[in-house]
Protein backbone atom coordinates (compact mmCIF):
# COMPACT_ATOMS: atom_id res chain seq x y z
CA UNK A 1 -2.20 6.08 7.87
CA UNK A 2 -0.98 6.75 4.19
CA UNK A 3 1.42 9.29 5.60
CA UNK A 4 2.60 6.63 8.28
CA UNK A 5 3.20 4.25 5.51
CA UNK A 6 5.08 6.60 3.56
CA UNK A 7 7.62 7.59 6.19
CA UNK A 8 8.17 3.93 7.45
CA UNK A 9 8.82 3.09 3.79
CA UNK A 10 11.62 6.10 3.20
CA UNK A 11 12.68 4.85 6.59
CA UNK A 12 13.18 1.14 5.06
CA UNK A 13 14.85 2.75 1.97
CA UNK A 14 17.58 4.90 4.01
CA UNK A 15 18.71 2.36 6.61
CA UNK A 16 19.36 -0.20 3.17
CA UNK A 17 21.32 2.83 1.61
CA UNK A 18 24.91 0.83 2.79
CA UNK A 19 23.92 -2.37 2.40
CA UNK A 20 24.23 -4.65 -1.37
CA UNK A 21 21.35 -4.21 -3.75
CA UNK A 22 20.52 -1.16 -3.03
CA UNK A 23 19.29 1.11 -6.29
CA UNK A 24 19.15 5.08 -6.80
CA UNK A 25 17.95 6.21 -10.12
CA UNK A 26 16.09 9.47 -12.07
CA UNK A 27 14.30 9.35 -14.94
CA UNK A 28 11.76 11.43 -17.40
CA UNK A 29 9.24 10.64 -19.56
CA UNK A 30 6.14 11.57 -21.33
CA UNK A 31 2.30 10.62 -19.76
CA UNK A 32 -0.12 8.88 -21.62
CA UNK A 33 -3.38 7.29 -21.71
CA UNK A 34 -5.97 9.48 -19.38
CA UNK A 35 -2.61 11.60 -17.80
CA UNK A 36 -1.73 12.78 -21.14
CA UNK A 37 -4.83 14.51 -21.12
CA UNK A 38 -3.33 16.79 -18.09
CA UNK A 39 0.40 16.49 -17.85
CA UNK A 40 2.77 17.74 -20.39
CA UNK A 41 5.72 15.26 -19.08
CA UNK A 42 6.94 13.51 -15.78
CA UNK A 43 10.22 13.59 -13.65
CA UNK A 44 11.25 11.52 -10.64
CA UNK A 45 13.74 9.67 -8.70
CA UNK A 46 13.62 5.96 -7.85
CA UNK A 47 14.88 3.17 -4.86
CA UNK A 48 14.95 -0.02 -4.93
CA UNK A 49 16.41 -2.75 -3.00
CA UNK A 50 16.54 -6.30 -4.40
CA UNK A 51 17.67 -9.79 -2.96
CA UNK A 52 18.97 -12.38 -5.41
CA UNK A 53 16.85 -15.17 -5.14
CA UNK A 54 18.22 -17.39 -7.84
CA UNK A 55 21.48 -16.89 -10.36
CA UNK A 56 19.44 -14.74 -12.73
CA UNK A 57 16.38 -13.83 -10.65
CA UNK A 58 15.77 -11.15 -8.00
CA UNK A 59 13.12 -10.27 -5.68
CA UNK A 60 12.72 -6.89 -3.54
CA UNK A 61 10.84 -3.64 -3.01
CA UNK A 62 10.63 -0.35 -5.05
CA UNK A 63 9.78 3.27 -4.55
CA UNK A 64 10.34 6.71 -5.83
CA UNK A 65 8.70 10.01 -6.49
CA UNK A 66 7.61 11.27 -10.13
CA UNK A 67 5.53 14.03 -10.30
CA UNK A 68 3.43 14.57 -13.68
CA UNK A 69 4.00 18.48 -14.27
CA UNK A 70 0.31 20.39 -15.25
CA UNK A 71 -0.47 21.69 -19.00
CA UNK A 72 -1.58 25.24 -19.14
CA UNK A 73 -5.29 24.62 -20.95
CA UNK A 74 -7.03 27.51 -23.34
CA UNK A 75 -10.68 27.59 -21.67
CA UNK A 76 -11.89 30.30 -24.41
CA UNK A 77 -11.85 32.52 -21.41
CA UNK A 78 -8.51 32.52 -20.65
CA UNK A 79 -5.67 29.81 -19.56
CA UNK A 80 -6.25 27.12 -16.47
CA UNK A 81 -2.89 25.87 -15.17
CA UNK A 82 -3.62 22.35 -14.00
CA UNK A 83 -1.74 21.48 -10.98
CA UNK A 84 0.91 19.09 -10.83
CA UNK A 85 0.50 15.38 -9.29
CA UNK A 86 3.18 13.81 -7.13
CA UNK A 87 3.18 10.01 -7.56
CA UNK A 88 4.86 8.03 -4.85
CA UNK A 89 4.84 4.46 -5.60
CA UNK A 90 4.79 1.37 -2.98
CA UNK A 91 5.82 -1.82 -4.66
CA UNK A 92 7.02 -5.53 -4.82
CA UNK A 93 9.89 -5.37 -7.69
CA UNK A 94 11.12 -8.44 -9.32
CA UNK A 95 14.02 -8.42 -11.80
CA UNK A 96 15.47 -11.56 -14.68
CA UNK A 97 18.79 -10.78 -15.91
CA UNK A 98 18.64 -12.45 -19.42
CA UNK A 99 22.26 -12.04 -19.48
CA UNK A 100 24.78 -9.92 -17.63
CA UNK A 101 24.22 -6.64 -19.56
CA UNK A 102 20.12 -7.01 -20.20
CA UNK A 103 17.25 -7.09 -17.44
CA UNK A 104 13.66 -6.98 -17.36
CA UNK A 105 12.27 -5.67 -14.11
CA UNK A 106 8.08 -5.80 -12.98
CA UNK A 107 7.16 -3.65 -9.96
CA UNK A 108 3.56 -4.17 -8.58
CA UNK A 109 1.96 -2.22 -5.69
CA UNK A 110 -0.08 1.17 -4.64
CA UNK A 111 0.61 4.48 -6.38
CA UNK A 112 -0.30 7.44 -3.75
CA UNK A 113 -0.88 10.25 -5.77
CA UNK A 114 -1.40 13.98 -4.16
CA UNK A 115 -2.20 16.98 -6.16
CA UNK A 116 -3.71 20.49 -5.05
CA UNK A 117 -4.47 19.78 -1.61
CA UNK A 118 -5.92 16.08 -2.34
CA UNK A 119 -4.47 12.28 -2.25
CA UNK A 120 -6.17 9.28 -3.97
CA UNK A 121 -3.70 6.61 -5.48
CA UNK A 122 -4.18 3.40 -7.33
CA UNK A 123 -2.84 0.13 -8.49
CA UNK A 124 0.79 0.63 -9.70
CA UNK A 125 2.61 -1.31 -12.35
CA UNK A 126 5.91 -0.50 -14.06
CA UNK A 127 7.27 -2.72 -16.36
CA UNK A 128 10.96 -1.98 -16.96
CA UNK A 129 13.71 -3.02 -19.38
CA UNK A 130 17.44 -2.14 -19.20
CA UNK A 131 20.81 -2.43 -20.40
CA UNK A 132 23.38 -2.53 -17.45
CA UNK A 133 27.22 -1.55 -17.52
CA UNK A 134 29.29 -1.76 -14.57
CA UNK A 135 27.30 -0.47 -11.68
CA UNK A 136 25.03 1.54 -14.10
CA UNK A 137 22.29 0.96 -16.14
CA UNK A 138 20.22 2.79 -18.59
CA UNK A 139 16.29 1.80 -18.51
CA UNK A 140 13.53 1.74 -21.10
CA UNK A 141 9.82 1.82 -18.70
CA UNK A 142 6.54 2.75 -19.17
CA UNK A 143 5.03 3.20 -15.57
CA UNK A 144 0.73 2.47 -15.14
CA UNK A 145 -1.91 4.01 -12.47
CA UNK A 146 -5.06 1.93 -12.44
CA UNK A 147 -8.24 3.74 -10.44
CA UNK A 148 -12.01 3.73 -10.80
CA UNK A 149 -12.06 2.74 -14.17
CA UNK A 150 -9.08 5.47 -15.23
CA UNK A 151 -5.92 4.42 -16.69
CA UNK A 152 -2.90 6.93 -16.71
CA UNK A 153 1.09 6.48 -16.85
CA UNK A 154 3.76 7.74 -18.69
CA UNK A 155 6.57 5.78 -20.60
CA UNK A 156 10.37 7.18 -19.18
CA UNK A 157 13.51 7.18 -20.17
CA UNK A 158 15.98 6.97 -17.16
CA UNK A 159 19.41 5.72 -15.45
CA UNK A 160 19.88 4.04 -12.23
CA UNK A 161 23.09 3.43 -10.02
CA UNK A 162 23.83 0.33 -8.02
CA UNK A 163 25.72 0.95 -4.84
CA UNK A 164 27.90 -2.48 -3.17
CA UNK A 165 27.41 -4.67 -6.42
């Protein structure tokens, strides 16, 4: 079903590629809270899609793929390599525009995340600020996975490009 869910998303994604408001964007950034105890740093790539809703105010959906790369740990017997977890995030985005040039952006949804063989996910949030110029923006976010009491994320650095605005 998860795999289902996935595709039908990338699905949604693609067929929005020519139309307004659609977002493409990479970023990098460092983990923290519980992933900071595994991953070293994070990379990914981002979509979005967002409808304008009022003059300032937009509403749409938001995905990607980051994946948290694995620290090499010092067991006293030697080094464990811990294995790197792909994130793919599901979410409702919504996006002010405090002024033409500055934006704060909230997605909320499901994180999947697979690593070694296994899936579990959790509740996603990514709160996101950004300067915008032209088509392009550069974006300050720091991006949360809630599970079973656990509380990972990362806070990335990244630049996203706005195709039809």
């Amino acid at each position: 079903m998860k795999k289902l869910f996935l595709v039908g998303a990338l699905a949604l994604f693609g067929a929005m590629n020519a139309q307004t408001g659609f977002k493409l964007g990479a970023n990098v950034g460092l983990p923290v809270g519980d992933a900071s105890n595994t991953s070293s740093f994070t990379a990914g790539v981002d979509a979005s899609y967002l409808w304008p809703i009022a003059t300032d105010f937009n509403l749409g959906l938001a995905s990607g793929y980051n994946i948290y790369f694995g620290k090499d740990l010092d067991t006293g017997y030697g080094t464990y390599k811990i294995p790197n977890v792909n994130v793919v995030p599901i979410a409702a985005s919504g996006q002010y525009r405090f002024t033409p040039e500055f934006s704060l952006t909230v997605d909320l949804g499901y994180a999947f995340a697979f690593a070694d063989g296994n899936s579990d996910g959790g509740f996603y949030y990514a709160p996101k600020a950004a300067y915008h110029f032209g088509p392009s923006e550069i974006n300050l976010s720091y991006r949360g996975i809630s599970q079973d009491g656990g509380n990972g994320g990362s806070v990335n650095l990244g630049y996203a490009y706005s195709f039809g605005k």
